[in-house]
Protein backbone atom coordinates (compact mmCIF):
# COMPACT_ATOMS: atom_id res chain seq x y z
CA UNK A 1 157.57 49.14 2.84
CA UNK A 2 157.73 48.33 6.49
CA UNK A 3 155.92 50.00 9.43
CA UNK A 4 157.30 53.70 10.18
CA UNK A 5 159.00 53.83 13.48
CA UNK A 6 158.73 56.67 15.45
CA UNK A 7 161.93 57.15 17.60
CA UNK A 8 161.67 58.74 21.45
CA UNK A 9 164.48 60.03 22.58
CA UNK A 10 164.45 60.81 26.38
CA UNK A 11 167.29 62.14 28.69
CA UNK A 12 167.85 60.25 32.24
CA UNK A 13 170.27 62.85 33.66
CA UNK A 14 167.73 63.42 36.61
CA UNK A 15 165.28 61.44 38.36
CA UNK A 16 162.14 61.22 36.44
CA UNK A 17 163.29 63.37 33.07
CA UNK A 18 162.16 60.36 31.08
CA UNK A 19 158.62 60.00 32.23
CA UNK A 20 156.51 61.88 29.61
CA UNK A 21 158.89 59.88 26.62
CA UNK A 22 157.56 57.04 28.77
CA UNK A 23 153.83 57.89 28.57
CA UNK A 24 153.88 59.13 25.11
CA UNK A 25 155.95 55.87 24.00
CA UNK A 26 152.68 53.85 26.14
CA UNK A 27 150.13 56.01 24.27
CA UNK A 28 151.30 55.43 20.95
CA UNK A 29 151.21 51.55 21.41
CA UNK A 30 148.01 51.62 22.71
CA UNK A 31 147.10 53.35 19.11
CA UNK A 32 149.32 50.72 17.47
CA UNK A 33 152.04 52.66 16.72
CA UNK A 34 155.60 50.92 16.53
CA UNK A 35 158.10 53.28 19.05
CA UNK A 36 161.26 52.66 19.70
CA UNK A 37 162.99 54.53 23.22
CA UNK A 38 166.67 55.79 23.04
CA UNK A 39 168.30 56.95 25.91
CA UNK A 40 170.85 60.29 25.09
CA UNK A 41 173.33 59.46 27.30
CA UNK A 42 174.22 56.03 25.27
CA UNK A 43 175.81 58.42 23.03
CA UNK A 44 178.19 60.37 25.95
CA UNK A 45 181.57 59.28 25.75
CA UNK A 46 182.31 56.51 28.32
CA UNK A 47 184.72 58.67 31.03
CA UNK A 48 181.64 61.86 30.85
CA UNK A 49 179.30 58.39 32.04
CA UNK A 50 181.37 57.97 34.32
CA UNK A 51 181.48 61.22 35.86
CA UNK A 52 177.83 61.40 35.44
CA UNK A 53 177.69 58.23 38.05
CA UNK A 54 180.42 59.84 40.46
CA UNK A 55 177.82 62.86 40.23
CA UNK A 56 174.94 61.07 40.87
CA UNK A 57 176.50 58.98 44.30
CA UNK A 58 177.22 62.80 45.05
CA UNK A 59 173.87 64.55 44.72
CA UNK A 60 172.19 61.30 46.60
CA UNK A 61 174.87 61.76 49.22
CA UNK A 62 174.08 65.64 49.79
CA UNK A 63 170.84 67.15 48.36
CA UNK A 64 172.52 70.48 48.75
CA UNK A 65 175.18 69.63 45.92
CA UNK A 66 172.12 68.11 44.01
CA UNK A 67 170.22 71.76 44.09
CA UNK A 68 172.74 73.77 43.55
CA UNK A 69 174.28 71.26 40.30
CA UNK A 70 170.61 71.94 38.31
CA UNK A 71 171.32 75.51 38.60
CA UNK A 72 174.33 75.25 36.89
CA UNK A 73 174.05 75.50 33.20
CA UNK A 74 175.68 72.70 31.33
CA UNK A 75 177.03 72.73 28.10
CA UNK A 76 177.15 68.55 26.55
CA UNK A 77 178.06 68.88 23.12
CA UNK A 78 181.56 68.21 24.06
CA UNK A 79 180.58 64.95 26.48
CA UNK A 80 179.10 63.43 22.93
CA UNK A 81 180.82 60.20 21.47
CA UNK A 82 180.45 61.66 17.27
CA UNK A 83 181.01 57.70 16.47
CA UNK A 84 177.94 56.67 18.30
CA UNK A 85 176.06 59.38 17.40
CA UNK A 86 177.03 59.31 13.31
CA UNK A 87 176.08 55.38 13.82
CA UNK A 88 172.83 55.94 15.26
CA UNK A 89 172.12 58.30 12.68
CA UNK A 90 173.36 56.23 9.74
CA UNK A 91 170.87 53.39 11.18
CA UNK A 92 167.83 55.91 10.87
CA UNK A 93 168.28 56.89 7.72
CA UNK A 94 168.59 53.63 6.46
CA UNK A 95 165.45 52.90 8.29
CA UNK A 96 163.67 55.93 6.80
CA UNK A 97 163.13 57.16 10.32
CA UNK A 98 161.10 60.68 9.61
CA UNK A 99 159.36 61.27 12.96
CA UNK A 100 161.37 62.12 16.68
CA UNK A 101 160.04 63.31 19.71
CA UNK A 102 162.61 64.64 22.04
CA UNK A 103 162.28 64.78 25.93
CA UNK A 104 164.91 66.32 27.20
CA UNK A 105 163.95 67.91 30.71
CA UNK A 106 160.73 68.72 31.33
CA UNK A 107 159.12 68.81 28.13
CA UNK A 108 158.58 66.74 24.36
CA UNK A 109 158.97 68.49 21.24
């Protein structure tokens, strides 16, 4: 049997959300554990990506827009390409991928 793998996944919706999947990915390879970093919005459908770009040019463009967009609650289930995610999934469990942190905002889990 192969080395486990222990999969971060980390969100880079906002500047800096993927910082502590970052240190704990750094942490675990100085303890020679094998990580491996996915980014959630690889698995958005390509036109939400887009409109997550055209958002982006607008909150650097106007921080006001930018302030007032995180206290909007968002809902992404629907933004989610199922096809990328059911592959990604299909790939860890051929893997035997058990263990996930999850950074999504401001804290892992």
């Amino acid at each position: 049997m192969g080395k486990r793998t222990v999969t971060i996944l980390c969100s880079g919706f906002g500047l800096g959300l993927y910082i502590p999947g970052l240190l704990i990915d750094r942490r675990l390879r100085e303890k020679g554990v094998y990580t491996e970093i996915e980014v959630f919005e690889n698995l958005i459908s390509q036109d939400k990506r887009d409109n997550i770009q055209k958002s982006r040019k607008a909150y650097h463009s106007n921080f006001a827009v930018a302030l007032m967009s995180a206290r909007m609650p968002m809902d992404i289930r629907q933004s989610i390409d199922n096809e990328l995610a059911d592959a990604m999934m299909k790939s860890w469990a051929k893997e035997n991928r058990r263990i996930l942190y999850y950074c999504l905002g401001t804290g892992c889990t």
